[in-house]
Protein backbone atom coordinates (compact mmCIF):
# COMPACT_ATOMS: atom_id res chain seq x y z
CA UNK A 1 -10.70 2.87 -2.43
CA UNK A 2 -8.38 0.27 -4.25
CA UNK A 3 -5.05 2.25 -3.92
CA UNK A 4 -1.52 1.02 -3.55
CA UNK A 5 0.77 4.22 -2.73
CA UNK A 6 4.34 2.24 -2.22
CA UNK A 7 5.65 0.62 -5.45
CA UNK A 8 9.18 0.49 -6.80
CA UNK A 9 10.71 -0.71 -10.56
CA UNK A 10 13.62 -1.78 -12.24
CA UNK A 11 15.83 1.48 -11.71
CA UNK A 12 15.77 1.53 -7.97
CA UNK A 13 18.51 -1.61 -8.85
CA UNK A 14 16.98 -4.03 -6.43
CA UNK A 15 13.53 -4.54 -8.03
CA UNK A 16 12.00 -5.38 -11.20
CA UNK A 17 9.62 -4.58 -14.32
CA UNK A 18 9.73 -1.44 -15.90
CA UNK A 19 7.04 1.46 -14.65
CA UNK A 20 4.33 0.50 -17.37
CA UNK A 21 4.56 -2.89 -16.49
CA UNK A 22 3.06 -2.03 -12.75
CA UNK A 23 0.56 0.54 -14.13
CA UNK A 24 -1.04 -2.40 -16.56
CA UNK A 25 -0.93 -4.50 -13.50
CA UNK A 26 -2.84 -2.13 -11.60
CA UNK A 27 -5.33 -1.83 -14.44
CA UNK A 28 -5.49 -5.65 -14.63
CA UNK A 29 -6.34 -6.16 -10.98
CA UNK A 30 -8.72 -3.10 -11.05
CA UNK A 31 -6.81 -0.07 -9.08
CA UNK A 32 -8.14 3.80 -8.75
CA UNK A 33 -5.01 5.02 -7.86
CA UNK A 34 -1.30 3.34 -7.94
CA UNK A 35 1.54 5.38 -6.84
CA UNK A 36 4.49 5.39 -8.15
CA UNK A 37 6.95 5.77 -5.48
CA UNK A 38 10.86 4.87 -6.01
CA UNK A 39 13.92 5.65 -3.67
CA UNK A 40 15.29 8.54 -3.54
CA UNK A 41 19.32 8.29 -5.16
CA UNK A 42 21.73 7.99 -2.14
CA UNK A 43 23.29 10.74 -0.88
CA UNK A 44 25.50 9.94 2.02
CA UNK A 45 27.00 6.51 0.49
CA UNK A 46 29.22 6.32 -3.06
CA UNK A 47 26.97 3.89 -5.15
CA UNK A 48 29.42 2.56 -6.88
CA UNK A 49 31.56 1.32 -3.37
CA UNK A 50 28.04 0.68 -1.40
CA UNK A 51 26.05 -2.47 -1.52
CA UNK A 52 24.92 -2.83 -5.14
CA UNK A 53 21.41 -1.66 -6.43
CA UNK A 54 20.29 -0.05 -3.11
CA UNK A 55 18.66 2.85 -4.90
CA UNK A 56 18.56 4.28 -8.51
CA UNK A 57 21.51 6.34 -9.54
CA UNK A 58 20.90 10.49 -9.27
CA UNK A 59 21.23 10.72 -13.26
CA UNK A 60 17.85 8.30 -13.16
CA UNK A 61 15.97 10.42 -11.09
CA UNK A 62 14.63 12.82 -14.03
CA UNK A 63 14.05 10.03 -16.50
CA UNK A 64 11.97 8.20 -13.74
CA UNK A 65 10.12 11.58 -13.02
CA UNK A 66 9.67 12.00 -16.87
CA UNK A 67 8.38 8.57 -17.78
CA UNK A 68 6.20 8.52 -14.72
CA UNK A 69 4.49 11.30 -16.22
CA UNK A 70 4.31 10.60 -19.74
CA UNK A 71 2.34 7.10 -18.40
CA UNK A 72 0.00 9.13 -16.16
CA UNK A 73 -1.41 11.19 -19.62
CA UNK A 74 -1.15 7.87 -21.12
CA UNK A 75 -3.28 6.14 -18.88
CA UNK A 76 -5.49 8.80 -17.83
CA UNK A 77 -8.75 7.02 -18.65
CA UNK A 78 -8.39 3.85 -17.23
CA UNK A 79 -5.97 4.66 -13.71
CA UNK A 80 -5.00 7.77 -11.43
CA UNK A 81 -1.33 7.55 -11.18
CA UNK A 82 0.29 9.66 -8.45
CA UNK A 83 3.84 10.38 -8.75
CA UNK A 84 6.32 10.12 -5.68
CA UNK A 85 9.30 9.38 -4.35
CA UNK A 86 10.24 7.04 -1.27
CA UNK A 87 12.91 9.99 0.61
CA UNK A 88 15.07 8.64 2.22
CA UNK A 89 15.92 10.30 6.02
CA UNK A 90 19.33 10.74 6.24
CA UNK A 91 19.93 13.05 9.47
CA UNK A 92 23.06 15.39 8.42
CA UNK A 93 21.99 15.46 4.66
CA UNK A 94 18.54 17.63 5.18
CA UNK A 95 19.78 20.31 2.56
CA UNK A 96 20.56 17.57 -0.15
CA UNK A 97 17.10 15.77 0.66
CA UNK A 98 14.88 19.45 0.32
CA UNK A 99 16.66 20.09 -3.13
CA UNK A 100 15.60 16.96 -4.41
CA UNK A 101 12.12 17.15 -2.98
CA UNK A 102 11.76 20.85 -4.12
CA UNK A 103 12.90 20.05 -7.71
CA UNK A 104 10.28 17.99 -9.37
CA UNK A 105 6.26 18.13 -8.64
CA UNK A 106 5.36 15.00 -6.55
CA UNK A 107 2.00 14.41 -5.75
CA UNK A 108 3.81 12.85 -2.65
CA UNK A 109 7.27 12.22 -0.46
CA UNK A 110 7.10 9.21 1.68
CA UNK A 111 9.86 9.88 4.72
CA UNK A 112 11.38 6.77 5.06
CA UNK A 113 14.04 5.48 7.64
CA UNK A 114 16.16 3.00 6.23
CA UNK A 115 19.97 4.33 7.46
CA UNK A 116 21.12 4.84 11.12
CA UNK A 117 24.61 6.59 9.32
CA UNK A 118 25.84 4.10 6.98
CA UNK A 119 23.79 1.04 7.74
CA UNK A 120 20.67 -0.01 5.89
CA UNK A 121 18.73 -1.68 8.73
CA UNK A 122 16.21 -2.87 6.19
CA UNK A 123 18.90 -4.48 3.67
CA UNK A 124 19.21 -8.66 4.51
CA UNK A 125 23.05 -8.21 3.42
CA UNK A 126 23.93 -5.75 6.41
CA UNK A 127 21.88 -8.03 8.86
CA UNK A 128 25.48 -8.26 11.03
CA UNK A 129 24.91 -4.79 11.68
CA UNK A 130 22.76 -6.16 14.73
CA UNK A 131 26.03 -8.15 16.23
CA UNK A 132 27.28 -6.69 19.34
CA UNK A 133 24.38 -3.70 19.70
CA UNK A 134 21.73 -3.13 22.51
CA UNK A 135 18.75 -3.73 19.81
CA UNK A 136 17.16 -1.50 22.62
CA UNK A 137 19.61 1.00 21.85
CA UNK A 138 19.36 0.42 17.67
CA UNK A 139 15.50 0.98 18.48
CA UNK A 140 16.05 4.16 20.26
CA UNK A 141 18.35 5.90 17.26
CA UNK A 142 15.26 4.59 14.17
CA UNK A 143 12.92 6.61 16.51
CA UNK A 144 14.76 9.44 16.92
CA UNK A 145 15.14 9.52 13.54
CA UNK A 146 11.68 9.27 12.72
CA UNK A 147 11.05 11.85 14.95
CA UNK A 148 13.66 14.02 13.28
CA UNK A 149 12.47 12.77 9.48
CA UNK A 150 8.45 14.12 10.69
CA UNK A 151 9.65 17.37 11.88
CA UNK A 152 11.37 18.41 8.29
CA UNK A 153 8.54 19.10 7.00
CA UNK A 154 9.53 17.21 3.66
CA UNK A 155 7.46 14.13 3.99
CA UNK A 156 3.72 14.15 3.51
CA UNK A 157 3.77 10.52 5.28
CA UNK A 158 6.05 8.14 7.51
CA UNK A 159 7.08 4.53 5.29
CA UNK A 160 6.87 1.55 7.38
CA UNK A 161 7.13 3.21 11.16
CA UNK A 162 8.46 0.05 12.77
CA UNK A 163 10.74 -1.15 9.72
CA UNK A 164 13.45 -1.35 12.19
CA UNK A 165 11.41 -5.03 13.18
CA UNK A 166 12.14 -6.34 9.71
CA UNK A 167 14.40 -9.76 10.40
CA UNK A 168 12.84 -10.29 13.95
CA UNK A 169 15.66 -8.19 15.98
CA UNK A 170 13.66 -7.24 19.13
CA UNK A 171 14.80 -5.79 22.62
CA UNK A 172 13.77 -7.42 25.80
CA UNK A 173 12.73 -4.31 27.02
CA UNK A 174 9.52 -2.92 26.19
CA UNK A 175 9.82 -0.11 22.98
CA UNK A 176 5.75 1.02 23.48
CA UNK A 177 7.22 4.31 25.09
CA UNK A 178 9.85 4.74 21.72
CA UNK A 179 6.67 4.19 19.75
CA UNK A 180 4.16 6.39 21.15
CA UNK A 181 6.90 9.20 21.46
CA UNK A 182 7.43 9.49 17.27
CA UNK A 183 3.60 8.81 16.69
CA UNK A 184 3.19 11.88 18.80
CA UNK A 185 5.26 13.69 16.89
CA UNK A 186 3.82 12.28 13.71
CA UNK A 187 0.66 13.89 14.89
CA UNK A 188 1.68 17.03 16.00
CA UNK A 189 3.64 17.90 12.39
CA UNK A 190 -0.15 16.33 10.80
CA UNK A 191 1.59 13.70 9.08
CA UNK A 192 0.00 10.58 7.90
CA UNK A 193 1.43 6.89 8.43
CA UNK A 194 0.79 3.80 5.77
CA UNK A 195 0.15 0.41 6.37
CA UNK A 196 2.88 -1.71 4.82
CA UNK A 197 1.90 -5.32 3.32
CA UNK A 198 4.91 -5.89 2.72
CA UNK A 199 5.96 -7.44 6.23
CA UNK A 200 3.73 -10.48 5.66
CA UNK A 201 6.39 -11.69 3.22
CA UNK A 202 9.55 -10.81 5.51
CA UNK A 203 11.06 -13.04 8.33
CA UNK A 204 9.35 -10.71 11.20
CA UNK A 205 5.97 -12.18 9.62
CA UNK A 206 4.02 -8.89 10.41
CA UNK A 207 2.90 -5.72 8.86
CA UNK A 208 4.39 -2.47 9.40
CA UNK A 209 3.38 -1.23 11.73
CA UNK A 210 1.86 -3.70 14.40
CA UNK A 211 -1.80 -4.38 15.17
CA UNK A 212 -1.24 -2.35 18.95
CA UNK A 213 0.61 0.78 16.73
CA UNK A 214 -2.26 1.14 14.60
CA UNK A 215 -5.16 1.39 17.18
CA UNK A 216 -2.54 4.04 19.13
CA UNK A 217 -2.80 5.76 15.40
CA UNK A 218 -6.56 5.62 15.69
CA UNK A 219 -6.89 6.76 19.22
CA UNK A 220 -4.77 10.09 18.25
CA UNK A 221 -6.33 10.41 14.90
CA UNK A 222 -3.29 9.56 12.84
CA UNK A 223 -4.26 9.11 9.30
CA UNK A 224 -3.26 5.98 7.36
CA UNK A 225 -2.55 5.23 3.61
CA UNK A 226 -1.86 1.70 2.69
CA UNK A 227 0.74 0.33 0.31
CA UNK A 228 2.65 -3.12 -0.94
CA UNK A 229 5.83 -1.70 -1.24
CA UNK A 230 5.76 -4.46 -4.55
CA UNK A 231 9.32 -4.81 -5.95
CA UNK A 232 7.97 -7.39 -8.78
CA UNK A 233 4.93 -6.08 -10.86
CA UNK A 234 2.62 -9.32 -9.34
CA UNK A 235 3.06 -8.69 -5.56
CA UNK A 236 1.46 -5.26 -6.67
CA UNK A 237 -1.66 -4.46 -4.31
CA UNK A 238 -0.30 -7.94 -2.45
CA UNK A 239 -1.69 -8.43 0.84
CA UNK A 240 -3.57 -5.35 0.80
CA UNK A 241 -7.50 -7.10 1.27
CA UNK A 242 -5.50 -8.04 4.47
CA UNK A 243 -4.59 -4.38 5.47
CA UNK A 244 -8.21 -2.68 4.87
CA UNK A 245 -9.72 -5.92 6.45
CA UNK A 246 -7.63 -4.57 9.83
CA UNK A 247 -7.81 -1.06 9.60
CA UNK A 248 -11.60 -1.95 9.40
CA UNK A 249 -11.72 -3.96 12.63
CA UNK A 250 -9.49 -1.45 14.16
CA UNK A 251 -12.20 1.07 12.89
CA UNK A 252 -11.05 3.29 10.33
CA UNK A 253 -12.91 3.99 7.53
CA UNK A 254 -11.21 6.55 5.04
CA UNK A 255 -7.75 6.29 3.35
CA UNK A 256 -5.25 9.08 2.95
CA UNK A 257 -4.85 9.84 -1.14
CA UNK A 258 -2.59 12.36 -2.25
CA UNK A 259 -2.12 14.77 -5.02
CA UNK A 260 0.09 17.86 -5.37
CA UNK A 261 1.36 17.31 -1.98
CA UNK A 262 -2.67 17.80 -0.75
CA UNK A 263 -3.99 14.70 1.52
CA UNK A 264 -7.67 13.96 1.04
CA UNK A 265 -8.85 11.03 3.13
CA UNK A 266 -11.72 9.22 0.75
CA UNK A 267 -14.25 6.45 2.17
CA UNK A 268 -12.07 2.56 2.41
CA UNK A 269 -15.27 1.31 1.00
CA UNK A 270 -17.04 -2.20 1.93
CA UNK A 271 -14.65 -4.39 0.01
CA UNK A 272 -11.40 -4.62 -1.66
CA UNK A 273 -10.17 -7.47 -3.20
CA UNK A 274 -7.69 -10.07 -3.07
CA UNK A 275 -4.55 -10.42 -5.08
């Protein structure tokens, strides 16, 4: 399967090309399926005193949701385009998150964990957030968050499990137990996990998650999707020969695809291709 699930454009305010621009990319390099997966607007911040373009405004959301559709019957005969969203968690806003989620028919909802309250552990302008915490201690509240974001029942899969890794903040201490414990729960609420490209490009030099989280995800029967999490139009699919290639040695063979909020897992195939 040549998918890429985790894409974002112009209106999320911190990426760029318009929708149809990544959609005639994906045809280009020869996708089945591209999602189209933006973040969600913010709900626990004021946009306009936050950090600027960390998510597309709440006025965007049904012109995104329109224009994704109106390129899916557009396209129909030469790409599958699934339409999601990239949800944010934000523990304390759960109402806000299922009226958003329950307005507008998404073939998916990837739960993501960017916020621990007010600061966006994955934005490089809010890196001083780490000054003066136990990183053990940072690592323990993502997880429990994670934990909390899988048992909402909102998500159909988990966004880059160990984002928290992004600029190379680690703890001493060993966080295999944290790890485990929100897989676990990832499993028990039958929730998928994706492979994220997208760390090969960031300073922690690694997808998300690690090599040792995956083969934990086989082991329990965790079922992975993969995505680029592209913010340009060419890093679509980026990295992504590199995912399969590992998920292969790890020994997975299907893919989690999604449609109406149903998961089919369809054969990886013997090849993808590079980009």
């Amino acid at each position: 399967m040549r998918i890429d699930y985790h894409t974002h454009h112009v209106r999320c305010g911190h990426a760029s090309g318009e929708l149809e621009e990544y959609v005639l990319r994906g045809i280009e390099i020869g996708l089945e399926e591209l999602g189209l997966s933006d973040h969600m607007p913010l709900l626990h911040v004021d946009p306009a005193t936050y950090y600027e373009g960390s998510a597309m405004l709440m006025e965007e959301l049904p012109r995104y949701v329109e224009e994704a559709f109106h390129l899916k019957e557009k396209y129909k005969s030469q790409i599958d385009i699934r339409i999601g969203l990239e949800g944010d968690y934000i523990e304390g806003y759960e109402a806000d998150i299922e009226r958003i989620i329950k307005a507008y028919p998404w073939d998916y909802v990837i739960g993501s964990v960017h916020f621990l309250g007010e600061w966006d552990i994955t934005d490089y302008r809010q890196t001083h957030g780490w000054e003066g915490k136990d990183a053990y201690a940072v690592y323990e509240q993502y997880y429990d968050a994670v934990k909390k974001a899988a048992r909402t029942g909102f998500y159909d899969y988990i966004g880059h499990f160990d984002v928290v890794k992004r600029f190379g903040f680690k703890p001493e201490r060993d966080v295999t137990g944290l790890e485990n414990a929100a897989l676990d729960v990832i499993k028990e609420c039958d929730l998928a996990i994706e492979l994220n490209a997208s760390g090969l490009r960031m300073p922690v030099a690694e997808m998300f998650p690690s090599r040792r989280i995956l083969e934990y995800c086989y082991t329990k029967g965790i079922p992975l999707t993969i995505g680029s999490d592209a913010h340009q139009p060419e890093r679509l699919a980026q990295y992504l020969d590199q995912a399969v290639d590992l998920l292969k040695e790890i020994g997975f063979n299907k893919l989690a695809t999604f449609e109406k909020r149903n998961r089919t897992l369809k054969p990886i195939g013997n090849a993808f291709f590079h980009v």
